[in-house]
C-alpha atoms as a PDB file:
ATOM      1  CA  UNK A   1      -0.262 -17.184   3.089  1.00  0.00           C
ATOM      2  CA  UNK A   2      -1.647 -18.792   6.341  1.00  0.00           C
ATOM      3  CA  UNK A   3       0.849 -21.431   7.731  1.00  0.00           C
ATOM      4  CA  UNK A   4      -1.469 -24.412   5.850  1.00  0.00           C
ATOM      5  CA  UNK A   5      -0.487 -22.630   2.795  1.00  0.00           C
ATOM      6  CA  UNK A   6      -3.980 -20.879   2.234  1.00  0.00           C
ATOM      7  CA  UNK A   7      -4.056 -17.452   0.871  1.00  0.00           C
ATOM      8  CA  UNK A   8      -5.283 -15.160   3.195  1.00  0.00           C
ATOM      9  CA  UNK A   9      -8.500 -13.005   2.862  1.00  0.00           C
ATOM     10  CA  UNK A  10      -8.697  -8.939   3.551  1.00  0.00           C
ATOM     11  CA  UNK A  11     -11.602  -7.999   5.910  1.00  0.00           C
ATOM     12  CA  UNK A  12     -13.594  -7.161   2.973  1.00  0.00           C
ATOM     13  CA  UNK A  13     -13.531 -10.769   1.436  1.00  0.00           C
ATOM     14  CA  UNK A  14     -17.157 -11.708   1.551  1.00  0.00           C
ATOM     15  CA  UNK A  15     -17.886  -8.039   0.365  1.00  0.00           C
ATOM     16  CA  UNK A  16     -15.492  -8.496  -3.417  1.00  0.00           C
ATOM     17  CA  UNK A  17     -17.539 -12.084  -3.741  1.00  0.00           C
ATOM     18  CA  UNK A  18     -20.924 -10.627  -2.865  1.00  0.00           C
ATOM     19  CA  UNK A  19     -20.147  -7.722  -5.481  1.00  0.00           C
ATOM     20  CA  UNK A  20     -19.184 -11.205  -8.544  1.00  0.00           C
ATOM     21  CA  UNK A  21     -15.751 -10.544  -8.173  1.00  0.00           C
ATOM     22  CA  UNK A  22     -12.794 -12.582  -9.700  1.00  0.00           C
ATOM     23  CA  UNK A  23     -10.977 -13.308  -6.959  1.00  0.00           C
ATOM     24  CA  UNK A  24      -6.667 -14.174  -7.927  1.00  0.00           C
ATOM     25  CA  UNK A  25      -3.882 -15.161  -5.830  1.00  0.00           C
ATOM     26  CA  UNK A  26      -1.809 -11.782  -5.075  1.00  0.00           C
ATOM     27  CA  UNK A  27       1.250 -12.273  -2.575  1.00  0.00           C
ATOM     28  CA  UNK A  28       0.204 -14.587  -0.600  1.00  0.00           C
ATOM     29  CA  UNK A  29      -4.062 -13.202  -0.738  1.00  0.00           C
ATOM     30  CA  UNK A  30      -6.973 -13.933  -2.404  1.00  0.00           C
ATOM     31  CA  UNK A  31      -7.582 -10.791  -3.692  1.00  0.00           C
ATOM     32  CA  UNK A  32     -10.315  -9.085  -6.328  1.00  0.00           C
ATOM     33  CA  UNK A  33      -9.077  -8.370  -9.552  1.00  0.00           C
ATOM     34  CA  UNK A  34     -12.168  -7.240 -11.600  1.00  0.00           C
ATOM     35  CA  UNK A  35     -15.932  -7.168 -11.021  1.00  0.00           C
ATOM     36  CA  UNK A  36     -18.219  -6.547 -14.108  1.00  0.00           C
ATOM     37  CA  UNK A  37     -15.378  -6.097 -16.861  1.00  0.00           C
ATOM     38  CA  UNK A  38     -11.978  -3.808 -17.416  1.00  0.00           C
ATOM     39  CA  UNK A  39     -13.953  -1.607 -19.757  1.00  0.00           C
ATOM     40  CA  UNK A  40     -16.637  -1.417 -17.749  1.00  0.00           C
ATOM     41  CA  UNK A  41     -14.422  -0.444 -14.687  1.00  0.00           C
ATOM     42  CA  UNK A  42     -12.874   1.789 -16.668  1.00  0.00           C
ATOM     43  CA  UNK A  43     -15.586   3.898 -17.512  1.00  0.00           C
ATOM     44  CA  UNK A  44     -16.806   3.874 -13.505  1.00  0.00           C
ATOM     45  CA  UNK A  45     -13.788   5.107 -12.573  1.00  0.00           C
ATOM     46  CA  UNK A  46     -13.336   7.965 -14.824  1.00  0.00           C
ATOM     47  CA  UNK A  47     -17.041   8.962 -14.674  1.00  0.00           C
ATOM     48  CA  UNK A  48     -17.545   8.474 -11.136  1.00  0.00           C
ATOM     49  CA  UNK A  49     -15.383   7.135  -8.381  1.00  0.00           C
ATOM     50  CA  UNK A  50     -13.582   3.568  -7.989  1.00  0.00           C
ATOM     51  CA  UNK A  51     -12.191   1.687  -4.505  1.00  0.00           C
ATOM     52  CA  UNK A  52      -9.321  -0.223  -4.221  1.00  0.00           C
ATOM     53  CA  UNK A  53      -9.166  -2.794  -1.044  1.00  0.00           C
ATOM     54  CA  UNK A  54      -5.478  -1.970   0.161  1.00  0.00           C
ATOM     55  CA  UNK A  55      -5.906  -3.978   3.489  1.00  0.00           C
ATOM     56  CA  UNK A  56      -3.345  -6.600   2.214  1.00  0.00           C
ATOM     57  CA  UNK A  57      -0.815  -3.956   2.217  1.00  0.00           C
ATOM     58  CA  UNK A  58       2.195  -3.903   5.124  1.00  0.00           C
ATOM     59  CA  UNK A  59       2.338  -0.873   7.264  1.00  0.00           C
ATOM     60  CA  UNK A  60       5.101   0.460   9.412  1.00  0.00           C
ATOM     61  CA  UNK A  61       4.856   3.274  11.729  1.00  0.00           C
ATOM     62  CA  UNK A  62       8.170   5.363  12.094  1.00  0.00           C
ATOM     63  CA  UNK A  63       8.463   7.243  15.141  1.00  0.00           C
ATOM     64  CA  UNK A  64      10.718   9.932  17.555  1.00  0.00           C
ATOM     65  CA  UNK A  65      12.950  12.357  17.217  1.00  0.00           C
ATOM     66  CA  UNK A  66      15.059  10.735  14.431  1.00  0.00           C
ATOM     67  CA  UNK A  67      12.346   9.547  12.115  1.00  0.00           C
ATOM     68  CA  UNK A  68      12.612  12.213   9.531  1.00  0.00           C
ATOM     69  CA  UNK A  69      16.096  12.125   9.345  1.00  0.00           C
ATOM     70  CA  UNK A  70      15.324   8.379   8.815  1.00  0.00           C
ATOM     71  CA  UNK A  71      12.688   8.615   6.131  1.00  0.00           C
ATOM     72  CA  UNK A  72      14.884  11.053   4.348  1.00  0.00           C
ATOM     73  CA  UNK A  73      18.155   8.211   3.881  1.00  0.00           C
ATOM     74  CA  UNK A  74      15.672   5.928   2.343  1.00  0.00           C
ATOM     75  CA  UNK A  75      13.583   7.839   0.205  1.00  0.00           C
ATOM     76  CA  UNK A  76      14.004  10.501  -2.833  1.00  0.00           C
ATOM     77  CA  UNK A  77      11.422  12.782  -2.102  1.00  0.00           C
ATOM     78  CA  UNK A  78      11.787  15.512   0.725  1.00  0.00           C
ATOM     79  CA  UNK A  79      10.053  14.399   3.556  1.00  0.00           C
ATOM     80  CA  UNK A  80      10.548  17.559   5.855  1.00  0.00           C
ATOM     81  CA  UNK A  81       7.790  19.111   2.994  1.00  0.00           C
ATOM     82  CA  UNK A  82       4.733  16.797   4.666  1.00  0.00           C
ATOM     83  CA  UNK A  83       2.753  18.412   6.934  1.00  0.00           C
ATOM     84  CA  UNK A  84       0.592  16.527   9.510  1.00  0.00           C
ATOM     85  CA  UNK A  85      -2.144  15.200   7.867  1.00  0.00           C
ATOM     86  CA  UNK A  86      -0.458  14.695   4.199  1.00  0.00           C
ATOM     87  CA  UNK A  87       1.195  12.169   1.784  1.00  0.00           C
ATOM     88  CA  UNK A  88       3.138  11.656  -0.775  1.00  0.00           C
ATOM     89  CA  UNK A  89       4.449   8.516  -3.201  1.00  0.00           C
ATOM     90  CA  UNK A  90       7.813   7.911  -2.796  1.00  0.00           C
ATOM     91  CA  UNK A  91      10.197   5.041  -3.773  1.00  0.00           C
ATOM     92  CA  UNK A  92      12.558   2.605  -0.952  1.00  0.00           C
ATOM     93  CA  UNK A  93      16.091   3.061  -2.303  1.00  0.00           C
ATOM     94  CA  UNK A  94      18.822   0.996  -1.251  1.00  0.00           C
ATOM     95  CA  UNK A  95      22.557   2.792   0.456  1.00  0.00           C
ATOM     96  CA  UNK A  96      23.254   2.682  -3.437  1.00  0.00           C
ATOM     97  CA  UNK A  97      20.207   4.312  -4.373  1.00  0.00           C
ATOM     98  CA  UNK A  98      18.501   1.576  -6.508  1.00  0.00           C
ATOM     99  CA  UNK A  99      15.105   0.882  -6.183  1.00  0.00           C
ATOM    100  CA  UNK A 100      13.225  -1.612  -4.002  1.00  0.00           C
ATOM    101  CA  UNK A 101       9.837  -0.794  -3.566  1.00  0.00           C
ATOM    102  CA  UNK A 102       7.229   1.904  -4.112  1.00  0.00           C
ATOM    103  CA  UNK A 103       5.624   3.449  -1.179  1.00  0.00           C
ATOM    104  CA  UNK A 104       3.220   5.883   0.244  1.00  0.00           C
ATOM    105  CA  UNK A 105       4.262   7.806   3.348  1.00  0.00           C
ATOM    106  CA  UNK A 106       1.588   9.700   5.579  1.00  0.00           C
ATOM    107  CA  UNK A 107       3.221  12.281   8.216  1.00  0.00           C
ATOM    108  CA  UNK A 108       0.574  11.810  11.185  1.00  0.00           C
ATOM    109  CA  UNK A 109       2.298  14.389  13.080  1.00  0.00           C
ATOM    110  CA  UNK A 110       5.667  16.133  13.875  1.00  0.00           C
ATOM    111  CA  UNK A 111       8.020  13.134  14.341  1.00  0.00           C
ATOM    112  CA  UNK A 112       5.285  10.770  13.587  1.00  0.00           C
ATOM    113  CA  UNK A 113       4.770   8.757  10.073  1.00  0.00           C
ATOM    114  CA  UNK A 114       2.723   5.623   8.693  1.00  0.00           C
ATOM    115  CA  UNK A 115       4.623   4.201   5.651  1.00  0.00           C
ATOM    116  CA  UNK A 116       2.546   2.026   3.274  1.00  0.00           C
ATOM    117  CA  UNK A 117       4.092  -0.578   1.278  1.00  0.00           C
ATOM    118  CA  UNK A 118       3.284  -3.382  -1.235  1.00  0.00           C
ATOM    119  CA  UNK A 119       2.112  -6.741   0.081  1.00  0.00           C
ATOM    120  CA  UNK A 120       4.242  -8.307  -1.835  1.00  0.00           C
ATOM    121  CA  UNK A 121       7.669  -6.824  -0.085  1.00  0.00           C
ATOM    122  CA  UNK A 122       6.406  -6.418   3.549  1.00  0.00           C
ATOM    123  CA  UNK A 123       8.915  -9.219   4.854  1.00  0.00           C
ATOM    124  CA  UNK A 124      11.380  -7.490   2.358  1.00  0.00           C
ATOM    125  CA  UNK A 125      10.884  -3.814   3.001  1.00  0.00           C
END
């Protein structure tokens, strides 16, 4: 939320209410959650391709020499398997290994990586 307390809007705000969205409060954004119908979306999905607006999302960029080392204490899967250019969904553990948030980590290059978490734990995460 804005600091008036009004739900903030992704870049591609005008383009959900052009399309008849239903727009619902999501952590702190007005955000789309269906257009013509569940079934309906459904169907367009499996038949041809959907898009998902995941501008609301946080973003962190880990970086240096240490950063897989780093990536590797916080997450389950191996991260010394990406290569530059791929991703993989992953989990944020705690020191005692319990879970915190789901996450998708891109490796942009060598020591080099764009981590991708939920809007509603980016002051958390």
């Amino acid at each position: 939320m804005t600091e008036r307390g009004e739900l903030r809007r992704t870049p591609l705000y005008e383009c959900h209410r052009e399309a008849g969205a239903r727009l619902v409060p999501f952590a702190g954004w007005e955000m789309p959650v269906q257009y013509s119908g569940v079934i309906a979306e459904h169907r367009a999905v499996r038949t041809a391709a959907g898009l998902f607006d995941v501008s609301h999302m946080g973003e962190f960029r880990v970086a240096g020499s240490g950063a897989e080392a780093f990536l590797q204490g916080l997450t389950p899967n191996d991260v010394s398997k990406l290569t530059p250019g791929r991703a993989h969904y992953s989990a944020l553990l705690t020191e005692q290994g319990t879970y915190v948030d789901d996450l998708l980590i891109y490796r942009r290059g060598q020591d080099e990586f764009l981590v991708v978490v939920n809007a509603a734990n980016v002051d958390g995460d």
